[in-house]
Protein backbone atom coordinates (compact mmCIF):
# COMPACT_ATOMS: atom_id res chain seq x y z
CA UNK A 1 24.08 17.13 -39.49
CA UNK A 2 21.06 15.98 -37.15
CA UNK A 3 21.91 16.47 -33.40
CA UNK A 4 21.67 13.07 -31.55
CA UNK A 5 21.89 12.40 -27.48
CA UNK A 6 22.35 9.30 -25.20
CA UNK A 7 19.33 7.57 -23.90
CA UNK A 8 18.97 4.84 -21.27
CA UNK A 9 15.89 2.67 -23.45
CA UNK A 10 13.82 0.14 -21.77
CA UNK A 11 13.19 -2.53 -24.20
CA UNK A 12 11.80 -5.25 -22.11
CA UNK A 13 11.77 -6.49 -18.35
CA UNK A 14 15.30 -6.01 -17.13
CA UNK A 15 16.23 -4.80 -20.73
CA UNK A 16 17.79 -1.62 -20.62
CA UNK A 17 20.41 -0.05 -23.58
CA UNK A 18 22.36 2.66 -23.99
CA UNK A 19 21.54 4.31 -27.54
CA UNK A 20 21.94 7.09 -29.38
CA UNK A 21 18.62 9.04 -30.14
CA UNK A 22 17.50 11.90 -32.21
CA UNK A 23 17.38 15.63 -30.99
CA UNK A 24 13.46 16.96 -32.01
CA UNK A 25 12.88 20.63 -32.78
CA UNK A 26 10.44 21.44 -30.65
CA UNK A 27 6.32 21.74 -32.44
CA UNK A 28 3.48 24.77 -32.26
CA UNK A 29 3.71 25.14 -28.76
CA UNK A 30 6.15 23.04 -27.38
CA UNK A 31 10.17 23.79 -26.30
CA UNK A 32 12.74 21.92 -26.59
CA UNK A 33 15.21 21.32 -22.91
CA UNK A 34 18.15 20.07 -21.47
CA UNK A 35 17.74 17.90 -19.00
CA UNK A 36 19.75 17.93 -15.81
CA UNK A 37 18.40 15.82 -13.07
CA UNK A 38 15.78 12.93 -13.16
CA UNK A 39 14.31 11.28 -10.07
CA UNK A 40 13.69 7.26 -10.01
CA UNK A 41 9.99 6.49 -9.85
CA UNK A 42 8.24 3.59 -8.80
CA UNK A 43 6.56 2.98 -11.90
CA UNK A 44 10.47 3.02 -13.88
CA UNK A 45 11.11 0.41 -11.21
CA UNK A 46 7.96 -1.53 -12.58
CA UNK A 47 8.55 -1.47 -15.78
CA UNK A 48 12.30 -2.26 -15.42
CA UNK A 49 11.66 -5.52 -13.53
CA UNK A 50 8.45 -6.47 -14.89
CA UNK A 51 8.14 -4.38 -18.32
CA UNK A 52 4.50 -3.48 -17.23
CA UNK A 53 2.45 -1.18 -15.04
CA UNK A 54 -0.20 -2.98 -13.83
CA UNK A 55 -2.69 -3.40 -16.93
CA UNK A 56 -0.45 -1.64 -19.18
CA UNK A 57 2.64 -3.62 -20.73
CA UNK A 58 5.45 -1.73 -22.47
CA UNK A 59 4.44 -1.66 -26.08
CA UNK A 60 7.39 0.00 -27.32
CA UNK A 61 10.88 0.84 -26.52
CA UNK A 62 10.85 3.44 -23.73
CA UNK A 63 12.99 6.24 -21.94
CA UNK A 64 12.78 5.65 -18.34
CA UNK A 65 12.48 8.57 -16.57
CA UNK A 66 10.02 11.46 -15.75
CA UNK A 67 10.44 13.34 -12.82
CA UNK A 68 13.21 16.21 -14.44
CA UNK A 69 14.69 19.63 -14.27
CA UNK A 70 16.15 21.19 -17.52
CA UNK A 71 16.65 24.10 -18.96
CA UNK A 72 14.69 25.78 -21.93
CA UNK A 73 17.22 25.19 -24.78
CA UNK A 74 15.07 26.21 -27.84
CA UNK A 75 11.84 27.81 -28.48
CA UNK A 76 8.97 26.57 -31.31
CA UNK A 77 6.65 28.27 -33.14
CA UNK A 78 4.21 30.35 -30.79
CA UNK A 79 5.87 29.78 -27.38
CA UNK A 80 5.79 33.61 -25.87
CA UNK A 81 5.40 32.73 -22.08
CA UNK A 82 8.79 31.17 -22.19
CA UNK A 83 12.73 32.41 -22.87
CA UNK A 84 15.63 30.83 -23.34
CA UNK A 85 17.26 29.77 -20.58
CA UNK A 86 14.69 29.27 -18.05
CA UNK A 87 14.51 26.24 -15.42
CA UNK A 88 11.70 23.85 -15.99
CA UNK A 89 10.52 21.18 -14.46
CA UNK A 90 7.86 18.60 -16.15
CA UNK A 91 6.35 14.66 -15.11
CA UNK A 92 5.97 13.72 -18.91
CA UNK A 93 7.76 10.65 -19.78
CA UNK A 94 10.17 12.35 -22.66
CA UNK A 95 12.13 10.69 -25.50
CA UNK A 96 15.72 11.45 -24.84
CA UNK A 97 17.73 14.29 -22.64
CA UNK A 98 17.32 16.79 -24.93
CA UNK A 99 13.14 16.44 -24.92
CA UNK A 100 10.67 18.16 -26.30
CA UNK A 101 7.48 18.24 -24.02
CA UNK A 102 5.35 20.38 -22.08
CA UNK A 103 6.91 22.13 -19.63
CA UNK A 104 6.49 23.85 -16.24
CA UNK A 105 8.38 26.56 -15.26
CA UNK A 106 11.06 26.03 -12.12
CA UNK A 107 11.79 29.54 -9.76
CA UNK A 108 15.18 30.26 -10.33
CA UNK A 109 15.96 30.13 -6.47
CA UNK A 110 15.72 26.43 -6.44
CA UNK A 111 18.74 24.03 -7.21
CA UNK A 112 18.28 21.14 -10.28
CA UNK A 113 18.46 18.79 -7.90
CA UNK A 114 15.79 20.41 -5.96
CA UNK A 115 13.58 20.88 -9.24
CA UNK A 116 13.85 17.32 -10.09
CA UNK A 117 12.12 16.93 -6.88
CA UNK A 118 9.06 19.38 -7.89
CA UNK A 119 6.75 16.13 -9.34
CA UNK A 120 6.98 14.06 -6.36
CA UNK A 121 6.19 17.08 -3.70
CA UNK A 122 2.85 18.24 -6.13
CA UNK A 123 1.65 14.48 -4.95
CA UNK A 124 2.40 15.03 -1.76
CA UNK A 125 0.82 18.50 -1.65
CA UNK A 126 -2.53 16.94 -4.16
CA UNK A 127 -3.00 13.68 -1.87
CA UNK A 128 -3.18 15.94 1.76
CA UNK A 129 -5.24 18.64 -0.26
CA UNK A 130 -7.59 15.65 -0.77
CA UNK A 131 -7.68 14.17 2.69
CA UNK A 132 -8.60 17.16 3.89
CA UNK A 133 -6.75 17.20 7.39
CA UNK A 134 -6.47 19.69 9.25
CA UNK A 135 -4.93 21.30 12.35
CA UNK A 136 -4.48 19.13 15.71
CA UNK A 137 -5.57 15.74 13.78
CA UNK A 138 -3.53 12.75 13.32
CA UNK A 139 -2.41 10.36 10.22
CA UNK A 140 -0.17 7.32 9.56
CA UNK A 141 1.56 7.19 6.33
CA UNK A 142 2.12 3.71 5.01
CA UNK A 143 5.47 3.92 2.37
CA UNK A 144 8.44 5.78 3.24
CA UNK A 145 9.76 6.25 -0.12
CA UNK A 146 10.07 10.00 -2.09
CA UNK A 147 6.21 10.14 -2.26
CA UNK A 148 6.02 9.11 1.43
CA UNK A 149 8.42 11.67 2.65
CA UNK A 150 6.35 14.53 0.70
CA UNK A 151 3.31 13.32 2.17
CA UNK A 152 4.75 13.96 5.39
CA UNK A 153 6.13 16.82 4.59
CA UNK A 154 2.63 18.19 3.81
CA UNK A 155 0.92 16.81 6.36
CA UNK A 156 3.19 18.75 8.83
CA UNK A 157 2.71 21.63 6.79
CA UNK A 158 -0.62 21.21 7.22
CA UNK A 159 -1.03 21.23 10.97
CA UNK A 160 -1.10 17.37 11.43
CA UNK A 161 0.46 17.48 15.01
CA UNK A 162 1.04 13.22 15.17
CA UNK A 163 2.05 11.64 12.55
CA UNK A 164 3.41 7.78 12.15
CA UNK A 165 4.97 6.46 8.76
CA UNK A 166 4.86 2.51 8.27
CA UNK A 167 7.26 0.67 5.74
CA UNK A 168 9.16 -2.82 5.00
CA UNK A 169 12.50 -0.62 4.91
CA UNK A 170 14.71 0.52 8.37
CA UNK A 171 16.66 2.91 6.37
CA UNK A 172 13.77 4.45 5.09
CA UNK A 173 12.38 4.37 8.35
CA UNK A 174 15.64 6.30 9.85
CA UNK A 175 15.89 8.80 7.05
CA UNK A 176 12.33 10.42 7.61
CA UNK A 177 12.82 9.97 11.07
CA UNK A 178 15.78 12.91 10.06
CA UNK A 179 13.79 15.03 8.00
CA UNK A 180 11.14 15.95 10.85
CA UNK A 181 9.59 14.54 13.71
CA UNK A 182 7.44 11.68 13.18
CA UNK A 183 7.03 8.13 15.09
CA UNK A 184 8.14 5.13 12.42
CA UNK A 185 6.91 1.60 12.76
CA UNK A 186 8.56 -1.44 10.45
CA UNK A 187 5.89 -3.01 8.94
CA UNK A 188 5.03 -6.74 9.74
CA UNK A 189 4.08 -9.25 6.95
CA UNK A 190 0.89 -9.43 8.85
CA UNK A 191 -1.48 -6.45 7.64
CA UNK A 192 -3.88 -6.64 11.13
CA UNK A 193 -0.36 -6.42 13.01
CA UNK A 194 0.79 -3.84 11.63
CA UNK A 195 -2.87 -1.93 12.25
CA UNK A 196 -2.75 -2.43 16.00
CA UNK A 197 0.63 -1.19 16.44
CA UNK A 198 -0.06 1.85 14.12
CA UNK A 199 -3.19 2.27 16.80
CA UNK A 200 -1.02 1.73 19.76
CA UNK A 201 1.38 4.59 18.19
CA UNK A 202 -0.94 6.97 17.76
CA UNK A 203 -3.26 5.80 20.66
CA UNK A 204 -6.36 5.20 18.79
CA UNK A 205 -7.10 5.09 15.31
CA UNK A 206 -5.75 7.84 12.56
CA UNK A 207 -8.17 10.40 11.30
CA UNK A 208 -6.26 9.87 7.46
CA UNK A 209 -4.52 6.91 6.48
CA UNK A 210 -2.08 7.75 3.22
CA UNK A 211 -0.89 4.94 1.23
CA UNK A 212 2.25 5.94 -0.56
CA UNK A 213 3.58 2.63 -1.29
CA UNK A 214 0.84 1.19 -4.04
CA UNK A 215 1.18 -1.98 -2.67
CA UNK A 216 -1.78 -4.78 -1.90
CA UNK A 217 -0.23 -5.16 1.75
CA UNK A 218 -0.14 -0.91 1.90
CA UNK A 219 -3.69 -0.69 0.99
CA UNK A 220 -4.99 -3.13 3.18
CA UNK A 221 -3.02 -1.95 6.54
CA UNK A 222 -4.90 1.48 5.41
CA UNK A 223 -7.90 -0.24 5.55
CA UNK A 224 -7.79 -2.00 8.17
CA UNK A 225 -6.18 0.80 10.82
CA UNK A 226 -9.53 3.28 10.02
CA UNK A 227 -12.78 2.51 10.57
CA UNK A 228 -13.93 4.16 7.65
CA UNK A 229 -12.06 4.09 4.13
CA UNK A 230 -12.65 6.38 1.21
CA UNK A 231 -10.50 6.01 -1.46
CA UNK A 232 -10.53 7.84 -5.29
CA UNK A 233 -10.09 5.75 -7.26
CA UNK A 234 -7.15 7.53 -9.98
CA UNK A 235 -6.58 3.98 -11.19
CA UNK A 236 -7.47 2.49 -14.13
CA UNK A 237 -7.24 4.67 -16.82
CA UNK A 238 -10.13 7.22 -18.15
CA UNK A 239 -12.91 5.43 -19.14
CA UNK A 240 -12.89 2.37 -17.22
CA UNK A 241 -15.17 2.42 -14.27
CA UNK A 242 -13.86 1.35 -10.89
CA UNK A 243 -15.31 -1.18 -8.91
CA UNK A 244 -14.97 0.71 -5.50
CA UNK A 245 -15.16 3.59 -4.00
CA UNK A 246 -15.86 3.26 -0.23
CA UNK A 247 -14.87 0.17 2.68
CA UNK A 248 -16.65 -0.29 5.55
CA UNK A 249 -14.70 -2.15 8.27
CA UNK A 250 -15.68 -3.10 11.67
């Protein structure tokens, strides 16, 4: 008798059933997992309430959900850097709870709800690696969601010594203010507003602005606050050439 699991299945904006799906034996290469934890992403939110991200509109039903820890359940064909029973952790969007997809191997020191955590912090860690701050400077983070917080987190780590995160949210705002010393400003629905009081936080202008909140009003405080804007463009997909890459503002 084929193995089945339950699957939350995003069929459309706001669309989302509870079904029965399939168990896969895992390919050349692959392993199949149990997943235990799954974090909420922005872009599940998207397609939930809009059944797009950006350009890219759901074109078939969907599992929402990415950002997991599991543990290695079954082994295919091939697969010698892996056993049975080891924590993994993965950002693939996967079919069903039992998944088969690549997978990342979790230390066994860390909790599942920790591991589930392990996608969001590798953005954090990636998007400071790329600013390249260093020791004594200082940053504002606009977006105080999970991506914001590991931003932070990494900046700290980093040796950023003042540090102010900007969002829409006041409980966001008090929960980093709990996970480590930072100055918070609630974001006005003017963009140049919200620049001069990030300024008058950190007494001058940032040396890195972070934009963890993907949002047109985000983007544009971050260019507005520094005088000079460099952003990589990671956005659209491969093979479609972006239209900038640097801002000037005065």
């Amino acid at each position: 008798m084929d193995r089945t699991t339950i699957a939350a299945v995003l069929h459309g904006p706001s669309d989302v059933k509870i079904e029965s799906w399939p168990v896969e034996e895992p390919k050349h290469g692959e392993v199949q997992v149990k997943v235990h934890y799954v974090g909420v992403c922005g872009t599940d939110i998207h397609y939930w309430k809009s059944g797009a991200l950006f350009d890219q509109p759901l074109s078939h039903p969907m599992v929402l959900g990415h950002e997991t820890s599991a543990i290695i359940t079954k082994l295919g064909p091939g697969v010698d850097n892996f056993k049975i029973g080891n924590y993994g952790s993965s950002n693939v969007t996967i079919r069903s709870s039992y998944a088969v997809f690549s997978n990342y191997r979790m230390p066994e020191n860390l909790t599942m709800e920790e591991g589930a955590l392990i996608e969001p912090w590798t953005v954090g860690v990636y998007a400071v690696e790329r600013s390249r701050i260093t020791v004594g400077q200082k940053c504002v983070i606009i977006g105080a969601g999970a991506v914001g917080v590991m931003v932070f987190l990494a900046a700290r780590l980093a040796g950023a010594v003042d540090i102010c995160v900007v969002d829409i949210s006041k409980p966001k705002l008090e929960l980093i203010s709990k996970v480590g010393d930072c100055k918070t400003i609630l974001a006005s629905r003017d963009c140049k507003e919200t620049a001069r009081s990030i300024e008058e936080c950190l007494g001058g202008k940032p040396d890195v602005a972070f934009d963890a909140s993907c949002t047109a009003p985000g983007i544009t405080t971050a260019i507005y606050v520094i005088q000079y804007f460099y952003c990589k463009i990671i956005w659209p997909p491969q093979g479609i050439e972006p239209k900038i890459t640097r801002v000037t503002t005065g």
